[in-house]
C-alpha atoms as a PDB file:
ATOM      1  CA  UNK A   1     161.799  93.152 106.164  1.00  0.00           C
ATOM      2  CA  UNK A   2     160.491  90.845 103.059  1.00  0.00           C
ATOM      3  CA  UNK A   3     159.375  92.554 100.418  1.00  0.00           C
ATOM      4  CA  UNK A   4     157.866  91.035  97.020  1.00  0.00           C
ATOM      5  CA  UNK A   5     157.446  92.444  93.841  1.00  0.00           C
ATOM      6  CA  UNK A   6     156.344  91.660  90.691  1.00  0.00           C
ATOM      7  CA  UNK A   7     157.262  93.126  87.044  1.00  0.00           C
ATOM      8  CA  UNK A   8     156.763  92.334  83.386  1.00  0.00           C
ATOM      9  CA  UNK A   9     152.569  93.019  83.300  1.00  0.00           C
ATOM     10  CA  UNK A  10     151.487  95.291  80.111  1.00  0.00           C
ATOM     11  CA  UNK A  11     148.921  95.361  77.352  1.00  0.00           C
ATOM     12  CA  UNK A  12     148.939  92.779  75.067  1.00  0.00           C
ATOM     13  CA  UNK A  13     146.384  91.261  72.074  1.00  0.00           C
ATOM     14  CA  UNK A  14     144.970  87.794  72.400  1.00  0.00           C
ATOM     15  CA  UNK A  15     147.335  85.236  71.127  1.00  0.00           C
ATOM     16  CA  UNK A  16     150.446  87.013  72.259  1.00  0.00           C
ATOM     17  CA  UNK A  17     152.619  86.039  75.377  1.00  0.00           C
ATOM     18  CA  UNK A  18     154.454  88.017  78.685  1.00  0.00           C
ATOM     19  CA  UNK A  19     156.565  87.123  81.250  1.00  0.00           C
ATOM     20  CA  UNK A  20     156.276  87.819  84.834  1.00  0.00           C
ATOM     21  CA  UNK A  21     158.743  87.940  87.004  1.00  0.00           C
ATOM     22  CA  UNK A  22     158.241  87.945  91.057  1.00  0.00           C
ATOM     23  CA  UNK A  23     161.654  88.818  93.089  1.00  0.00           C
ATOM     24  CA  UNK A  24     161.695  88.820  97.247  1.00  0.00           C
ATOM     25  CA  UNK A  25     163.910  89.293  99.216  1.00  0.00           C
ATOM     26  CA  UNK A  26     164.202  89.576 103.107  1.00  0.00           C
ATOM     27  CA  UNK A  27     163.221  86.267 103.404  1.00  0.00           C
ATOM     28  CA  UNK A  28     165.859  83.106 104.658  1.00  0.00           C
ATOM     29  CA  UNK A  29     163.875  80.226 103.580  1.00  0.00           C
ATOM     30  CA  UNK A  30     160.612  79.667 101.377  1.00  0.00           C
ATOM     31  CA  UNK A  31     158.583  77.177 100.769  1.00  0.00           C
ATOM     32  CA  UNK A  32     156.347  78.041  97.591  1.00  0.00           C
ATOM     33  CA  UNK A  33     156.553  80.985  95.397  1.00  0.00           C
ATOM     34  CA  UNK A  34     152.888  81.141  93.669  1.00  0.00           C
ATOM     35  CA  UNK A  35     151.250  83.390  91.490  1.00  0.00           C
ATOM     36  CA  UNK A  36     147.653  84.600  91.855  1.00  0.00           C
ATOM     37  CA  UNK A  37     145.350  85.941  89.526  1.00  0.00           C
ATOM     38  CA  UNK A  38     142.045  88.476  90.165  1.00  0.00           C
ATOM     39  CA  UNK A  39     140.456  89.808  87.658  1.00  0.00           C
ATOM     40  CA  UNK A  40     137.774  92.637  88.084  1.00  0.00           C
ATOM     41  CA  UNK A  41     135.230  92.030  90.073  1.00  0.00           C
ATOM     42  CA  UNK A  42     136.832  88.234  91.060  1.00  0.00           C
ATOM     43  CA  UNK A  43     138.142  85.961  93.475  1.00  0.00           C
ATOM     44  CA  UNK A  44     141.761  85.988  93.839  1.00  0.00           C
ATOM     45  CA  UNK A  45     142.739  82.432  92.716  1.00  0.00           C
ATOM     46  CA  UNK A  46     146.005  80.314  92.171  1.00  0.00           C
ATOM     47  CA  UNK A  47     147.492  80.139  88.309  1.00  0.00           C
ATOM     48  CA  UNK A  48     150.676  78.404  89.629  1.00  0.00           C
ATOM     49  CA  UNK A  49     152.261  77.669  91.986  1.00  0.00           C
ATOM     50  CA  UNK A  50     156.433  76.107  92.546  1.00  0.00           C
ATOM     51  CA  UNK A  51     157.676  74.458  95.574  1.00  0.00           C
ATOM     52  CA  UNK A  52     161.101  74.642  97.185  1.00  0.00           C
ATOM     53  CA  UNK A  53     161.668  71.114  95.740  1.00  0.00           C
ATOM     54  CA  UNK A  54     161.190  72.189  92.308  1.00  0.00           C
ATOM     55  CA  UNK A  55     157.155  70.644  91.809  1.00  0.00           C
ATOM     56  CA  UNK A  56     154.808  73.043  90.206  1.00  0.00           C
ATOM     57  CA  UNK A  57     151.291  72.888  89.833  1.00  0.00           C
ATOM     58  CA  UNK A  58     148.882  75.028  87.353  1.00  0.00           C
ATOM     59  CA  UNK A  59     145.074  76.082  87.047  1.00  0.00           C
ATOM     60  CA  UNK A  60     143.725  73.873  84.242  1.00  0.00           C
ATOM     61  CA  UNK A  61     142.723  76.521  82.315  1.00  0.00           C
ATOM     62  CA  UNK A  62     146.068  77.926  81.652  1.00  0.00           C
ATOM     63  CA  UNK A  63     147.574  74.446  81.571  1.00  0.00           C
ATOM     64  CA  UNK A  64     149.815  74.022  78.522  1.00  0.00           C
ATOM     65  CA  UNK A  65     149.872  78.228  78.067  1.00  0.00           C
ATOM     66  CA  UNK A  66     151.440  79.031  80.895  1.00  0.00           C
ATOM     67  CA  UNK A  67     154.731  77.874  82.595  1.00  0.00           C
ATOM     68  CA  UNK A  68     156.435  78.833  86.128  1.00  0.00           C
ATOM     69  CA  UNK A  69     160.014  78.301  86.560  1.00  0.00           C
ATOM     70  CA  UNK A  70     162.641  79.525  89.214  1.00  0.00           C
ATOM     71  CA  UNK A  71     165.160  79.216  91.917  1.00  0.00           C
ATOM     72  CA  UNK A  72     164.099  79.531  95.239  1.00  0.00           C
ATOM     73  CA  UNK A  73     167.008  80.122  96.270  1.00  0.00           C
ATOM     74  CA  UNK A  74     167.592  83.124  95.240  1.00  0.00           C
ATOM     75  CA  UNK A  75     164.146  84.320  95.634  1.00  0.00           C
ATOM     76  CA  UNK A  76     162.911  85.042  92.273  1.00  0.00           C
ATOM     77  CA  UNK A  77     160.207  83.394  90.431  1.00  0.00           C
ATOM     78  CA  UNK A  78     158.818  83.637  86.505  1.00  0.00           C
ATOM     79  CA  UNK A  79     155.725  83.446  84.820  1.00  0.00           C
ATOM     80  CA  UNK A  80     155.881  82.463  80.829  1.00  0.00           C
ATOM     81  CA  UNK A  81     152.468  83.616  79.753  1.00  0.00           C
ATOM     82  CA  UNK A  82     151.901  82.285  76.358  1.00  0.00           C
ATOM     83  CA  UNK A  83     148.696  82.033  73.937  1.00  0.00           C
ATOM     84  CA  UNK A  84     146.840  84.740  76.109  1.00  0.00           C
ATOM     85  CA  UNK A  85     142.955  85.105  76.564  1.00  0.00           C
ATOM     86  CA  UNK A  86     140.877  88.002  77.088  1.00  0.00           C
ATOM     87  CA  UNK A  87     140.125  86.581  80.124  1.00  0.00           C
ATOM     88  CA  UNK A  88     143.076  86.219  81.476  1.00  0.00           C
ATOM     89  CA  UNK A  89     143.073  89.725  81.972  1.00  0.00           C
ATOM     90  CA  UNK A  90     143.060  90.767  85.441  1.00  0.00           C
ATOM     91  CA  UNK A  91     146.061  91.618  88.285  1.00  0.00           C
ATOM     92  CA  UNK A  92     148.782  88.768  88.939  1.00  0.00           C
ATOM     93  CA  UNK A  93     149.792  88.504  92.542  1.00  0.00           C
ATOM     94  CA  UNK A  94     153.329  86.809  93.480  1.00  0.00           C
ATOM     95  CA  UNK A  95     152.590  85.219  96.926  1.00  0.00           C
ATOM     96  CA  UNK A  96     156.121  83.590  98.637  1.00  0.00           C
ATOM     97  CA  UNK A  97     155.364  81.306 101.860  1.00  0.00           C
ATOM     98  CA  UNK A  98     157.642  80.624 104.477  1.00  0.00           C
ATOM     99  CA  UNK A  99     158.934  77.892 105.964  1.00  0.00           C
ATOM    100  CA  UNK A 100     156.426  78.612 108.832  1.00  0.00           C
ATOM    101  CA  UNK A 101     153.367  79.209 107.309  1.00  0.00           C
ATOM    102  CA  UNK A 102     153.631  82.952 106.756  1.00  0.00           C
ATOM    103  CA  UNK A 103     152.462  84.072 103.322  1.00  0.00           C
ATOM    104  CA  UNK A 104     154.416  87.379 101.466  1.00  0.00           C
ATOM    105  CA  UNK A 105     152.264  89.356  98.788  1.00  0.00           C
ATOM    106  CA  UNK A 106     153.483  91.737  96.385  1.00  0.00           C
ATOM    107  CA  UNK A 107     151.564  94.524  95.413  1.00  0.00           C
ATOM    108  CA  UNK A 108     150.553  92.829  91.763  1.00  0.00           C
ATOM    109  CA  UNK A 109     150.964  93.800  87.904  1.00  0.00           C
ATOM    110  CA  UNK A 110     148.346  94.131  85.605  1.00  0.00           C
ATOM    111  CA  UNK A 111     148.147  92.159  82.578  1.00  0.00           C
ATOM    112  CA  UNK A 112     145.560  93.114  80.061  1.00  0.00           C
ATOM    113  CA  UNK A 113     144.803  91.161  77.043  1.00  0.00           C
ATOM    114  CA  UNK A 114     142.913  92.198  74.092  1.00  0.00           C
ATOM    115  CA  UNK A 115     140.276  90.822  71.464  1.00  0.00           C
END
């Protein structure tokens, strides 16, 4: 069975940095490891996201800040979380799609950033 699961989340001040890491396993093939972010009272919405062919793709606001990296090949994905916000403050989600179509989602890690 796949499971996904994320470490690295914590309490941090504004300015500082974390990594995220996102492991699965279970799964043959993927197609894009991603990582989601929902803060209070949000929307769920895509940070970044890495493809099987090594493309990655950010949310502008954390362009420059923050930096995904990994081998999909052995299932495991980072976040580099650098020059934090308050409001980036919120629950980061590792989401790993299949080959298929089928999305995996960890249970999240809470990052929490402070003025």
């Amino acid at each position: 069975q796949v499971q996904v699961v994320e470490s690295g989340g914590g309490l941090v001040q504004a300015g500082g940095s974390l990594r995220l890491s996102c492991a699965a396993s279970g799964l043959r093939f993927m197609r894009t490891m991603a990582w989601y972010h929902q803060a209070a009272g949000g929307q769920r919405e895509l940070v970044a996201a890495i493809d099987s062919g090594g493309s990655a793709n950010y949310k502008d606001s954390v362009k420059g800040r923050f930096t995904i990296s990994g081998d999909n090949g052995k299932n495991t994905v980072n976040l580099q979380m650098n020059s934090l916000k308050p409001e980036d403050t919120g629950v980061y989600y590792c989401k790993v799609s299949g080959v298929w179509g089928t999305d995996y989602w960890g249970k999240g890690t809470l990052v929490t950033v402070s003025s």
